[in-house]
Protein backbone atom coordinates (compact mmCIF):
# COMPACT_ATOMS: atom_id res chain seq x y z
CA UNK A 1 0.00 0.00 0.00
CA UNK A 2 1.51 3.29 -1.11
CA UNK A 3 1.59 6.56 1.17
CA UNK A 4 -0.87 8.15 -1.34
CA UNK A 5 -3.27 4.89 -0.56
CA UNK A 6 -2.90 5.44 3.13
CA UNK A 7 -3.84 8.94 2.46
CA UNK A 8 -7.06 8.61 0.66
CA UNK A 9 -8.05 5.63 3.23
CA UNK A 10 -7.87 8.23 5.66
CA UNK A 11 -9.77 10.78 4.20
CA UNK A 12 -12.36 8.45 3.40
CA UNK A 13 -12.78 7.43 6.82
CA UNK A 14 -13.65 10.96 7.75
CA UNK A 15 -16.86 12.31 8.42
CA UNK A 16 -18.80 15.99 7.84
CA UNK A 17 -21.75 17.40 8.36
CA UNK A 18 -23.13 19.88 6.15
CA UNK A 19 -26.73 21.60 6.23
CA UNK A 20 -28.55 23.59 3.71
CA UNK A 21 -27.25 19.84 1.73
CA UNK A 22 -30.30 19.90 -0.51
CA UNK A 23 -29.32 23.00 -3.25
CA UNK A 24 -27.04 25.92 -3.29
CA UNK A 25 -23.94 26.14 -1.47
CA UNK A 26 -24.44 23.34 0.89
CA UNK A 27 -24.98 21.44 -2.15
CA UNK A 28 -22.07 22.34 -3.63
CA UNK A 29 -20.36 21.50 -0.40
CA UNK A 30 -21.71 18.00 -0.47
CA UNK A 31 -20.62 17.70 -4.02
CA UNK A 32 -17.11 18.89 -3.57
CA UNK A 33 -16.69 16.52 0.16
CA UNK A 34 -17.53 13.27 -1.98
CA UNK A 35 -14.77 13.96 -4.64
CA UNK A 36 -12.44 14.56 -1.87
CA UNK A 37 -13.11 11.49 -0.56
CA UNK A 38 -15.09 12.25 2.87
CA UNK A 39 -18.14 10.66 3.87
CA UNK A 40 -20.79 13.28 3.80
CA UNK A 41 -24.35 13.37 6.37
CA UNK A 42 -26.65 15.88 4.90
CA UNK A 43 -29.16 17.70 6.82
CA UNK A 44 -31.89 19.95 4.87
CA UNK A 45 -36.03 19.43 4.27
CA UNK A 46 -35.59 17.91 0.91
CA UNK A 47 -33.82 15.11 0.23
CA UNK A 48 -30.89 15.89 -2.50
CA UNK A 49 -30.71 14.68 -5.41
CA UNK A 50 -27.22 12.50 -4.62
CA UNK A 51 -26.01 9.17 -5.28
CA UNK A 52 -23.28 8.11 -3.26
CA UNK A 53 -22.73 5.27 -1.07
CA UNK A 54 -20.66 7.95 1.32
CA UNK A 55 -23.86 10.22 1.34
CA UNK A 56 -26.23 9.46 4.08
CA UNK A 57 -29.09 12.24 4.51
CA UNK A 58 -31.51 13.15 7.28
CA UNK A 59 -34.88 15.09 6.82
CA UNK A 60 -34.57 17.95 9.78
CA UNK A 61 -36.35 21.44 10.26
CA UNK A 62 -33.55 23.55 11.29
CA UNK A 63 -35.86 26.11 12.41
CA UNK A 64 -37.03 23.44 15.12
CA UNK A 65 -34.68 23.58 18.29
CA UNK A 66 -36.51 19.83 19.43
CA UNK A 67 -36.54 19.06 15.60
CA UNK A 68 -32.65 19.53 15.32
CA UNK A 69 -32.21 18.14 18.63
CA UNK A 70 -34.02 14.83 18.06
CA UNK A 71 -31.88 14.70 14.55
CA UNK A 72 -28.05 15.29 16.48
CA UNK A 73 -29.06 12.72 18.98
CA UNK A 74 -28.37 10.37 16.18
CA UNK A 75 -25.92 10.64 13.84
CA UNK A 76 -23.25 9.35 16.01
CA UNK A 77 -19.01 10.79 15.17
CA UNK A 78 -18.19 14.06 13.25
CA UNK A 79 -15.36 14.59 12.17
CA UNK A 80 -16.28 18.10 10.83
CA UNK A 81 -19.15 20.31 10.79
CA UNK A 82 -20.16 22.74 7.94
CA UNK A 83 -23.29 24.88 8.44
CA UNK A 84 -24.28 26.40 4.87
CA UNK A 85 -28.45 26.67 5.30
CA UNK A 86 -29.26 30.16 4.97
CA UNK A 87 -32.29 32.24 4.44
CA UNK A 88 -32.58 35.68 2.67
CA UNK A 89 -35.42 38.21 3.92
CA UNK A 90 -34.99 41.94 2.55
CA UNK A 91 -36.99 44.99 3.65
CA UNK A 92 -36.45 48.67 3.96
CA UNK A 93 -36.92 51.11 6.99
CA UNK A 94 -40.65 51.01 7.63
CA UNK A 95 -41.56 47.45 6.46
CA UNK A 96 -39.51 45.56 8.37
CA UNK A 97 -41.02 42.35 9.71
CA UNK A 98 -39.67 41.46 13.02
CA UNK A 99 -40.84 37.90 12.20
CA UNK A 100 -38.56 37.39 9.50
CA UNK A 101 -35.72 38.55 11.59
CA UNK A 102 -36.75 35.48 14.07
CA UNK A 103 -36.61 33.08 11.48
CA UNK A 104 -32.99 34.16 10.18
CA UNK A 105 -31.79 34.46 14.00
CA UNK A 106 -32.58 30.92 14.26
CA UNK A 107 -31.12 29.68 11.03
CA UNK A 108 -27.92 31.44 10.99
CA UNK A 109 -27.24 32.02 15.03
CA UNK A 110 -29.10 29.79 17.14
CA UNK A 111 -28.68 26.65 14.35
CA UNK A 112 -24.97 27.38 14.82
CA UNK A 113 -24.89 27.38 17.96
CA UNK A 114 -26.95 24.21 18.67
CA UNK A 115 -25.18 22.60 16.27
CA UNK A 116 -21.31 23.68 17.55
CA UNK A 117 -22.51 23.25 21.26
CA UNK A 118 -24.44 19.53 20.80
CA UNK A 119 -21.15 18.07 18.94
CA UNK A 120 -18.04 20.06 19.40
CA UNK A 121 -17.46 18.46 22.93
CA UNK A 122 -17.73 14.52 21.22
CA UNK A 123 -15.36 15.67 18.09
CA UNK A 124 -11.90 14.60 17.93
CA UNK A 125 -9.01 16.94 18.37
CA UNK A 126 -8.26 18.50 15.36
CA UNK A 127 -11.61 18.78 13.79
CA UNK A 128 -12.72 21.56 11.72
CA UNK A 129 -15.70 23.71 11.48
CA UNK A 130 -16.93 25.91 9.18
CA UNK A 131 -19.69 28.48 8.82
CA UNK A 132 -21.18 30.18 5.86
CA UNK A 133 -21.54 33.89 6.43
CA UNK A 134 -22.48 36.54 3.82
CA UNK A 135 -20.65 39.89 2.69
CA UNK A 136 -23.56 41.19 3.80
CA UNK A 137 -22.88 41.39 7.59
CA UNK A 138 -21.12 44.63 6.96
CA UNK A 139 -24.32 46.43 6.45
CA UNK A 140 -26.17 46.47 3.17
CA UNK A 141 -29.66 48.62 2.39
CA UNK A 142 -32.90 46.56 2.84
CA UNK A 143 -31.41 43.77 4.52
CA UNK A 144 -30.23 45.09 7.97
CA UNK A 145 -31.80 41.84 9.71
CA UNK A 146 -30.05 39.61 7.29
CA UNK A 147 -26.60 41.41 7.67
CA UNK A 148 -26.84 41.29 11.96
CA UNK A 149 -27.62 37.79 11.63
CA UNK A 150 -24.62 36.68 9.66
CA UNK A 151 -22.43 39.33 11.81
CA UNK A 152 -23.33 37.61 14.44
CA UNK A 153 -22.01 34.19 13.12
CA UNK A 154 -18.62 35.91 12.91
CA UNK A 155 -18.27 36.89 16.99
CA UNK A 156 -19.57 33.29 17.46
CA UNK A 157 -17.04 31.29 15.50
CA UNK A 158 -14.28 33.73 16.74
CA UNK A 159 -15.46 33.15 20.08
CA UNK A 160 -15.86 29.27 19.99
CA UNK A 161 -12.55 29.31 18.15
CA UNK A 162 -10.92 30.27 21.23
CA UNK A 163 -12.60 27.85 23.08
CA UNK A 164 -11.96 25.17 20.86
CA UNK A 165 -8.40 26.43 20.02
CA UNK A 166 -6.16 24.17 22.60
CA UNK A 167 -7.95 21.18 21.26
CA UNK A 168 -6.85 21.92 17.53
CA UNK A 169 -10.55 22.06 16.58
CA UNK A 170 -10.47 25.13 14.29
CA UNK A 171 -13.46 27.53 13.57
CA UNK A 172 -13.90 29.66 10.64
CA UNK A 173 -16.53 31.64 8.12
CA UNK A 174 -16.18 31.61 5.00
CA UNK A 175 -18.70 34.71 3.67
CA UNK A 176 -19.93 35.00 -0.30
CA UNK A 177 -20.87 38.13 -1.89
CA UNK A 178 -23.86 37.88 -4.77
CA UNK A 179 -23.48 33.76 -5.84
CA UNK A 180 -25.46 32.64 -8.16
CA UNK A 181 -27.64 30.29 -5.82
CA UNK A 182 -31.50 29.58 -5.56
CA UNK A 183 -31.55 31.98 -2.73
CA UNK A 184 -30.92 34.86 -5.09
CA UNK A 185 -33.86 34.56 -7.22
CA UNK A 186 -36.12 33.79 -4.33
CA UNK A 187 -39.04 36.33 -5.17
CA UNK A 188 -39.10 37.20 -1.43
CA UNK A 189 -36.40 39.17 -2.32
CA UNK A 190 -37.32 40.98 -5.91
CA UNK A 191 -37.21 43.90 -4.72
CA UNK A 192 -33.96 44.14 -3.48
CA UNK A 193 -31.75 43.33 -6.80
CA UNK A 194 -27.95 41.63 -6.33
CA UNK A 195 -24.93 43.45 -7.05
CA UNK A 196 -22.92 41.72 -9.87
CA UNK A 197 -19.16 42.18 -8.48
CA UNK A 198 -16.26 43.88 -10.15
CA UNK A 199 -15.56 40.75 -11.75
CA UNK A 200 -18.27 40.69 -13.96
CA UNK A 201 -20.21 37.61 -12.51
CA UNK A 202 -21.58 35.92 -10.07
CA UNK A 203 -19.37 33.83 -7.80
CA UNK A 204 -20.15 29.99 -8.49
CA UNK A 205 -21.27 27.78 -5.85
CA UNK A 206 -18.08 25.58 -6.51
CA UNK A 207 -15.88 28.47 -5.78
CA UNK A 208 -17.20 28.50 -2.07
CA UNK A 209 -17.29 24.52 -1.93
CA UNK A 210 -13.80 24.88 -2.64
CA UNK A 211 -12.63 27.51 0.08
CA UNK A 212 -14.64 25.33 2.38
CA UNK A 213 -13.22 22.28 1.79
CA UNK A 214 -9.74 23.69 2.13
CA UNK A 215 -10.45 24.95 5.52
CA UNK A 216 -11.16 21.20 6.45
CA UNK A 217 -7.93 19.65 5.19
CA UNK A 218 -5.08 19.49 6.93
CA UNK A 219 -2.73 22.40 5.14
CA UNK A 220 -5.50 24.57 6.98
CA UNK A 221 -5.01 23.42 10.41
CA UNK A 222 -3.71 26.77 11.59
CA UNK A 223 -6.48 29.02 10.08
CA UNK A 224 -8.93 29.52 12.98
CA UNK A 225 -11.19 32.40 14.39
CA UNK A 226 -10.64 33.77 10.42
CA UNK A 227 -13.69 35.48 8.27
CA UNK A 228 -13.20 35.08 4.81
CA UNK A 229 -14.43 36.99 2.41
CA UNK A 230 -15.28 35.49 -1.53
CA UNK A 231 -16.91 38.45 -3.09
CA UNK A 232 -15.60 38.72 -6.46
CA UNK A 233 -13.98 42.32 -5.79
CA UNK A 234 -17.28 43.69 -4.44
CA UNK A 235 -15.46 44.41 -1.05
CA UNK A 236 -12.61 46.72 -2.90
């Protein structure tokens, strides 16, 4: 057995969890996870449309704390954990609904944390976590609710990163600008149009996969606590 063998029988011996596993992103992560060779446990509503004998998936409401609960008491070792579900709700200064802001507080802040605070103790040392923020947290017209939410999951991973830190479990973000996802075209946000970045398109779902699955390897091991940013320009 070569070096290169031992390698990939390693890798394939890992496990991550990724949400949001059903379209988008997180289905780009999934994607990009099973060519590397991990075994892959999906969580989203849907079931995605993957077949893989690595790819296991579970049915969960992540807006349901006993929902998500119910679904973590199960799934057994993690070797990673990669929370990409995310929900866009826009509105300007004088429609605002307070009820939308509820729903992305739960998906972006109090999913993470569930999910960080449920399995982190149980990981291995040296496992990775990643978190899929937006651009947006810096502030952005119309979608103030959206933008504290995903700041939010920035002093969280920072925070847990510190935590996690003497146990070589690192904790990172990894935050798009305008990606050509489902999410973009959701009509619930027509009136508030995307940006197309300085590059000229849309960043591509793969392109975030990618940064993603770096920050799980081992070359990575000393990136923790980091934001980073895949805009495309549109920060410049």
């Amino acid at each position: 057995m070569t070096s290169d063998d031992i390698g990939n029988r390693v890798t394939q011996e890992k496990r991550a969890l990724v949400t949001g596993a059903s379209s988008g992103i997180g289905a780009a992560i999934v994607e990009k996870l099973l060519a590397d060779g991990w075994n892959v446990l999906g969580f989203s509503r849907s079931k995605p449309d993957v077949v893989n004998a690595r790819f296991e998936h579970v049915s969960v409401d992540l807006s349901s704390e006993v929902d998500l609960d119910a679904a973590l008491a199960e799934i057994g070792r993690v070797d990673a954990i990669v929370h990409a579900a995310g929900k866009l709700r826009v509105g300007e200064i004088g429609n605002i609904d307070l009820a939308d802001g509820r729903d992305m507080w739960r998906l972006h802040v109090e999913t993470s944390i569930q999910l960080i605070n449920t399995i982190a103790p149980r990981m291995a040392d040296g496992s990775r976590i990643v978190l899929v923020g937006s651009r947006t947290a810096r502030g952005s017209a119309a979608r103030s609710q959206y933008a504290a939410s995903k700041a939010a999951m920035v002093g969280l991973a920072r925070s847990f990163a510190i935590e996690l830190a003497p146990r070589g479990i690192t904790v990172n973000v990894v935050s798009p600008g305008a990606t050509d996802t489902p999410m973009l075209r959701d009509p619930a946000r027509v009136s508030v149009k995307p940006k197309v970045p300085p590059i000229g398109r849309l960043v591509k779902p793969g392109e975030i996969a990618g940064l993603a699955a770096y920050l799980l390897s081992e070359p990575a091991a000393s990136i923790t606590g980091q934001e980073i940013v895949v805009c495309g320009g549109a920060s410049l």
